[in-house]
Protein backbone atom coordinates (compact mmCIF):
# COMPACT_ATOMS: atom_id res chain seq x y z
CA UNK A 1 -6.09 14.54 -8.16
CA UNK A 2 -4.70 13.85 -4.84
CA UNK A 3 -4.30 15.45 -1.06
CA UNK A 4 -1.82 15.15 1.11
CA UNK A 5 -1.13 15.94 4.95
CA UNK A 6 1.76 14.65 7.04
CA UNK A 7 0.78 14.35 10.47
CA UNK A 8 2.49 12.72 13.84
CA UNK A 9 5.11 11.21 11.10
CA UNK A 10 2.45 9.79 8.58
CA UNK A 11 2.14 10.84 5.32
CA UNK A 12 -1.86 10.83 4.43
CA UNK A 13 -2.05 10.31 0.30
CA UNK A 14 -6.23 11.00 -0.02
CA UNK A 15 -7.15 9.94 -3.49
CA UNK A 16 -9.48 12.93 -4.99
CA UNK A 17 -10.48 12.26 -8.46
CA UNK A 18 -14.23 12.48 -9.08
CA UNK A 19 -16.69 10.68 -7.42
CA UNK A 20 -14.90 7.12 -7.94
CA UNK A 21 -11.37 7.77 -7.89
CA UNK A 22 -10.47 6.45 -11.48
CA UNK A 23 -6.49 6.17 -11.72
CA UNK A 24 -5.45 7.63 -14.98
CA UNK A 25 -1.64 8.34 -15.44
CA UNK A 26 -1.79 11.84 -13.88
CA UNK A 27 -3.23 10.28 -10.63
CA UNK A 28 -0.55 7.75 -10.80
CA UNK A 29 2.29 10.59 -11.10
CA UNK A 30 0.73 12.76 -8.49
CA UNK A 31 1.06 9.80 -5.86
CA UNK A 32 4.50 8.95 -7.68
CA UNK A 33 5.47 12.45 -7.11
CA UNK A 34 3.97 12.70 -3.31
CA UNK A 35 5.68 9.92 -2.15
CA UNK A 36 9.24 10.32 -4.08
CA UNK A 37 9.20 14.37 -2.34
CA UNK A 38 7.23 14.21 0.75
CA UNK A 39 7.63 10.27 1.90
CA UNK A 40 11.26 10.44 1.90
CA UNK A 41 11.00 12.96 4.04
CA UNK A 42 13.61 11.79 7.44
CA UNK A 43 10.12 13.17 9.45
CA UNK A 44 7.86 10.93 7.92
CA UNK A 45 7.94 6.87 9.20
CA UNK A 46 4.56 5.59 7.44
CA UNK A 47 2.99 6.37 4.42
CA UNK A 48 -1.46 5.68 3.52
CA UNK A 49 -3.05 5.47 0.60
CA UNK A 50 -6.47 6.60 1.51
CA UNK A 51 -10.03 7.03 -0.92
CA UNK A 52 -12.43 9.83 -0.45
CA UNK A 53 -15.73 10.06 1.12
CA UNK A 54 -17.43 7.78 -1.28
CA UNK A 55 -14.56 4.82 -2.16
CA UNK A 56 -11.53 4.36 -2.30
CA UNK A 57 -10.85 3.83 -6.31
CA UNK A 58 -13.30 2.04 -8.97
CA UNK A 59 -10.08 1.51 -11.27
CA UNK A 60 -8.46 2.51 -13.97
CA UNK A 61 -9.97 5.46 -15.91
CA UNK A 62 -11.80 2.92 -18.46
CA UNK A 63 -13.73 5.66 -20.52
CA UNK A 64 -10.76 7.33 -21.48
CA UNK A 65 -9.24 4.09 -22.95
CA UNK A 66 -10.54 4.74 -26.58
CA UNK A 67 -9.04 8.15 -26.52
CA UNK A 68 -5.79 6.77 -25.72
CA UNK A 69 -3.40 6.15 -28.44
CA UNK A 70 -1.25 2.65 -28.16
CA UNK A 71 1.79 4.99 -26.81
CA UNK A 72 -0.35 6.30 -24.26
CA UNK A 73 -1.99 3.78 -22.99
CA UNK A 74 2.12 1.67 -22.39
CA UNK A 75 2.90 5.06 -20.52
CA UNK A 76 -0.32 4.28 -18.39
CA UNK A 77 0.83 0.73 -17.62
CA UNK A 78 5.26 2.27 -17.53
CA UNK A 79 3.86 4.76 -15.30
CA UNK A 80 1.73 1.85 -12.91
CA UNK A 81 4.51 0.05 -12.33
CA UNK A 82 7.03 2.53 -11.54
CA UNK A 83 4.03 3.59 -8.87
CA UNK A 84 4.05 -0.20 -7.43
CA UNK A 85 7.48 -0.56 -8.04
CA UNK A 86 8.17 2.90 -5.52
CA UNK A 87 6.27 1.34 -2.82
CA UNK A 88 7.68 -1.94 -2.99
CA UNK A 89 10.88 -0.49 -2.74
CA UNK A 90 10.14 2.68 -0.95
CA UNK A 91 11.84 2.11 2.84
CA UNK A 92 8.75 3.29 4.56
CA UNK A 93 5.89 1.33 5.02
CA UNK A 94 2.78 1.66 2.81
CA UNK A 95 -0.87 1.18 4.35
CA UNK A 96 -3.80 1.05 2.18
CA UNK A 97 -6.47 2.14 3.69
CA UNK A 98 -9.93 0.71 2.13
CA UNK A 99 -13.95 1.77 2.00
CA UNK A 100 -16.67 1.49 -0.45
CA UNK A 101 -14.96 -0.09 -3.58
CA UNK A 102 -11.89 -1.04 -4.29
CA UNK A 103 -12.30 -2.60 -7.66
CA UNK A 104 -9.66 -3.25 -10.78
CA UNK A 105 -6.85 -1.04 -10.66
CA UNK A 106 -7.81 0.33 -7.43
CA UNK A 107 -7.68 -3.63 -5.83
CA UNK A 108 -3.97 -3.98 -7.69
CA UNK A 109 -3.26 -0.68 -5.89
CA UNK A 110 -4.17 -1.69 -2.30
CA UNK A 111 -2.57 -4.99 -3.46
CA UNK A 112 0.79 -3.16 -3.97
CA UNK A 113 0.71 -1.86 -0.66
CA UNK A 114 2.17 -3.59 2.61
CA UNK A 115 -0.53 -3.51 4.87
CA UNK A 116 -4.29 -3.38 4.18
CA UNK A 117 -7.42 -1.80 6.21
CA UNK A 118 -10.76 -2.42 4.98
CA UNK A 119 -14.64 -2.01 5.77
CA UNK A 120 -16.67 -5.63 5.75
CA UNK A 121 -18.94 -3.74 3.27
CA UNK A 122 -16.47 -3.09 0.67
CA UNK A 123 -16.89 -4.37 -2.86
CA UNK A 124 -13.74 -6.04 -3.93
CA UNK A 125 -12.70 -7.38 -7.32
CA UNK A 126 -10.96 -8.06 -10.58
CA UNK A 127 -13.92 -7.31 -13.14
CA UNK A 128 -11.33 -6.50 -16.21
CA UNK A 129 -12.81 -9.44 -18.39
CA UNK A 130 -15.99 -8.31 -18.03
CA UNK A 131 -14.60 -5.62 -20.63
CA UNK A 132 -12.53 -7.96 -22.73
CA UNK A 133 -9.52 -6.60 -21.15
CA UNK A 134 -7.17 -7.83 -18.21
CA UNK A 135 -5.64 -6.59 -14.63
CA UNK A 136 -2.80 -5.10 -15.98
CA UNK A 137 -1.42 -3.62 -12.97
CA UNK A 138 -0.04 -6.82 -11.50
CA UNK A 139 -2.81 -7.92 -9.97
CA UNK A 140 -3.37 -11.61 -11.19
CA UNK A 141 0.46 -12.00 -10.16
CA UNK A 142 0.06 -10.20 -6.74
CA UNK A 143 -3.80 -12.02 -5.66
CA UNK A 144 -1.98 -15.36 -6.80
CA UNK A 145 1.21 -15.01 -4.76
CA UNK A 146 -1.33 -14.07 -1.74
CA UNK A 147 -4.38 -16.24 -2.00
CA UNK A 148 -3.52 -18.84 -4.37
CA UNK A 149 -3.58 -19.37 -8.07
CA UNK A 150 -6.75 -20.88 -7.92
CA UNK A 151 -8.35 -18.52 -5.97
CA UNK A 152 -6.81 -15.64 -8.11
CA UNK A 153 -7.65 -17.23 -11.29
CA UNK A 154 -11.61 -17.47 -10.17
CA UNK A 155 -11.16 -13.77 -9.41
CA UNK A 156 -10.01 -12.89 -12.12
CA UNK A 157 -11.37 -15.05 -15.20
CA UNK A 158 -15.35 -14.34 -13.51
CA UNK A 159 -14.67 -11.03 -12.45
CA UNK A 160 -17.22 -11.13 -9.88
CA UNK A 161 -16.65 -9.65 -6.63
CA UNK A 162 -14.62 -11.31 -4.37
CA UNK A 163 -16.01 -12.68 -1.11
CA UNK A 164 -13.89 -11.28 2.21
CA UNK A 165 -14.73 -13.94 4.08
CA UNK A 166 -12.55 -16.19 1.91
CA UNK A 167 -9.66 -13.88 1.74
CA UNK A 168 -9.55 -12.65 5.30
CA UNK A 169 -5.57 -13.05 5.31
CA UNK A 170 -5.40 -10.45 3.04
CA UNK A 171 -5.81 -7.64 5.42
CA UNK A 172 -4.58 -6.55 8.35
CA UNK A 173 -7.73 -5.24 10.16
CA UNK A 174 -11.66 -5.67 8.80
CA UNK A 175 -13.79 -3.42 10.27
CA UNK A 176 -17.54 -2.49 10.37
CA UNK A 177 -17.71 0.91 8.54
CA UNK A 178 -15.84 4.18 7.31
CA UNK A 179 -15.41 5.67 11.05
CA UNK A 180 -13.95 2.58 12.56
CA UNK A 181 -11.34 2.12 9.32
CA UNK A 182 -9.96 5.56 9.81
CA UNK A 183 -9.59 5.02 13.68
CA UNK A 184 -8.05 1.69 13.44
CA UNK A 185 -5.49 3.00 10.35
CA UNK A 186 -4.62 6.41 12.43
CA UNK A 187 -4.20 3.80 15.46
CA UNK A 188 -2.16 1.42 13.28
CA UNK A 189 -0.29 4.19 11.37
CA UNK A 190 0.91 6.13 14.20
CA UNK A 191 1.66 3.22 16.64
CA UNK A 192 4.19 2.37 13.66
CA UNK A 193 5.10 5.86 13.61
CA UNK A 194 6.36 5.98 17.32
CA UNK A 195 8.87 3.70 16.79
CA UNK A 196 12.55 3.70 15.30
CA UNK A 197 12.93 5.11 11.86
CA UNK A 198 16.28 2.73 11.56
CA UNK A 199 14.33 -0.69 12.40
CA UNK A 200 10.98 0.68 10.64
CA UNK A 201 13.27 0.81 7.58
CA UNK A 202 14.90 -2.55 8.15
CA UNK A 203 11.99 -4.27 9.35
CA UNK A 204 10.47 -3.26 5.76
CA UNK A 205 13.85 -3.99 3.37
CA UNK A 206 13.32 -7.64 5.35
CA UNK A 207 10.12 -8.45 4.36
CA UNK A 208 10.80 -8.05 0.29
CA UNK A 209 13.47 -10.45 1.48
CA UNK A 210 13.57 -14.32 0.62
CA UNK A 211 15.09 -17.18 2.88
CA UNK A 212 18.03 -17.71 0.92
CA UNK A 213 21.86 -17.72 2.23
CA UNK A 214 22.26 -14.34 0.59
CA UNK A 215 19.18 -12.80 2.31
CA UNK A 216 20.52 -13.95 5.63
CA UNK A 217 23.94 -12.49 5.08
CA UNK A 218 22.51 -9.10 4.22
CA UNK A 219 20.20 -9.14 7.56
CA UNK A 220 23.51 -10.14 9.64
CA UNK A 221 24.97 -7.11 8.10
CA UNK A 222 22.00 -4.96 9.01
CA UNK A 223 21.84 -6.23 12.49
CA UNK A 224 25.00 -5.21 13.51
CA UNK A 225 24.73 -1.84 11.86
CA UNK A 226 21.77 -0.94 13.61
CA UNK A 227 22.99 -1.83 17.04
CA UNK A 228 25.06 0.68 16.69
CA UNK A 229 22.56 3.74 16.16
CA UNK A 230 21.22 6.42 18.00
CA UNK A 231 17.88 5.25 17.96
CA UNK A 232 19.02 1.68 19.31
CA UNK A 233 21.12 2.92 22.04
CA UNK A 234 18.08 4.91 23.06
CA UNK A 235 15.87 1.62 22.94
CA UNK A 236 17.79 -0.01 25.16
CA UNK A 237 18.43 2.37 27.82
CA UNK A 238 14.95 3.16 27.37
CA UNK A 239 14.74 -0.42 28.73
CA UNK A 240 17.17 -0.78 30.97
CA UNK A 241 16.05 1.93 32.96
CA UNK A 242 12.16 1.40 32.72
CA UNK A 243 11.43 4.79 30.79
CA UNK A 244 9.54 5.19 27.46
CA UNK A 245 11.90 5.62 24.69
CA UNK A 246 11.95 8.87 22.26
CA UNK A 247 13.14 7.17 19.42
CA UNK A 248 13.56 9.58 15.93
């Protein structure tokens, strides 16, 4: 269903599920399950989300639907939550890292993620109506929060593919093809990876953070914390004595 590798403190999740990379519930537990035992791991700082040699995922496993019975198919949607739900809350960061299609449930999964990489050729899109069905992953929510409601809405109500020109914001990095993306998400992924696993942590419970009074009390608190840790006493000597820091 899935691979993983952990290397230079990055935890590589490859998708490997037939030639498309449908997402049925056992996919969805087996990256559940990867990043619950092996991203929590103290040696691991960034976690990717990565497709195989052909895409990254089509979507959700659609010709098993009329197999399902109506208790199986809420444990499909239980079970994609909890999944988006882990790397939301998850401390380390999540990095999609996108080629070939990315379509359906496979688009709500890169949109769960925090940061994005992507080839210019990629087909991206929301084609659930086109099967009388919805994106039931979160996705309408998640593209409308991003890119607008209107812009989500035409997404999802045509289900056509979505242009990347229009929704550049949406990734971090848009490359030319499959060799570049995994160069530039190694290059992203282990830049992150060099740095402190106390303000990587931070840095990520911050962003899932709003601009209310209580959000800035709780970043006070983590401020003054974090000044006083291992890693940040080694950042600033680091500094003050013009050396690279070796930062855990």
């Amino acid at each position: 269903m899935i691979n993983t590798n952990v290397e230079n403190h990055v935890l590589y999740i490859q998708l490997n599920h037939g030639p498309v990379n449908a997402l049925n519930e056992a996919v969805l537990n087996s990256i559940i399950e990867a990043i619950e035992t092996e991203g929590f791991n103290e040696d691991v700082k960034v976690i990717v989300i990565k497709g195989n040699e052909k895409c990254f995922s089509a979507g959700a496993d659609i010709k098993s639907f009329p197999e399902l019975t109506k208790h199986e198919r809420l444990d499909l949607a239980s079970t994609s939550a909890k999944l988006f739900r882990l790397i939301k809350t998850c401390h380390k960061p999540v990095i999609s890292s996108i080629h070939g299609v990315c379509l359906g449930g496979g688009f709500e999964l890169a949109l769960a993620c925090d940061m994005r990489l992507i080839t210019k050729d990629t087909k991206v899109g929301l084609p659930e109506i086109n099967l009388g069905i919805f994106p039931g992953f979160g996705g309408v929510r998640r593209l409308s929060a991003m890119v607008g409601q209107h812009k989500a809405l035409q997404a999802a109500l045509t289900g056509e593919n979505i242009n990347l020109e229009e929704v550049k914001h949406l990734f971090n990095v848009i490359v030319e093809d499959k060799e570049a993306l995994e160069q530039a998400t190694e290059k992203l992924a282990t830049t992150i990876a060099s740095k402190s696993l106390d303000s990587i942590k931070v840095i990520k419970q911050m962003s899932n953070l709003d601009l209310s009074l209580e959000s800035d009390q709780i970043e006070e608190r983590h401020f003054v914390d974090i000044i006083e840790s291992d890693n940040a006493k080694e950042g600033i000597d680091a500094f003050i004595n013009k050396r690279k820091p070796e930062f855990k």
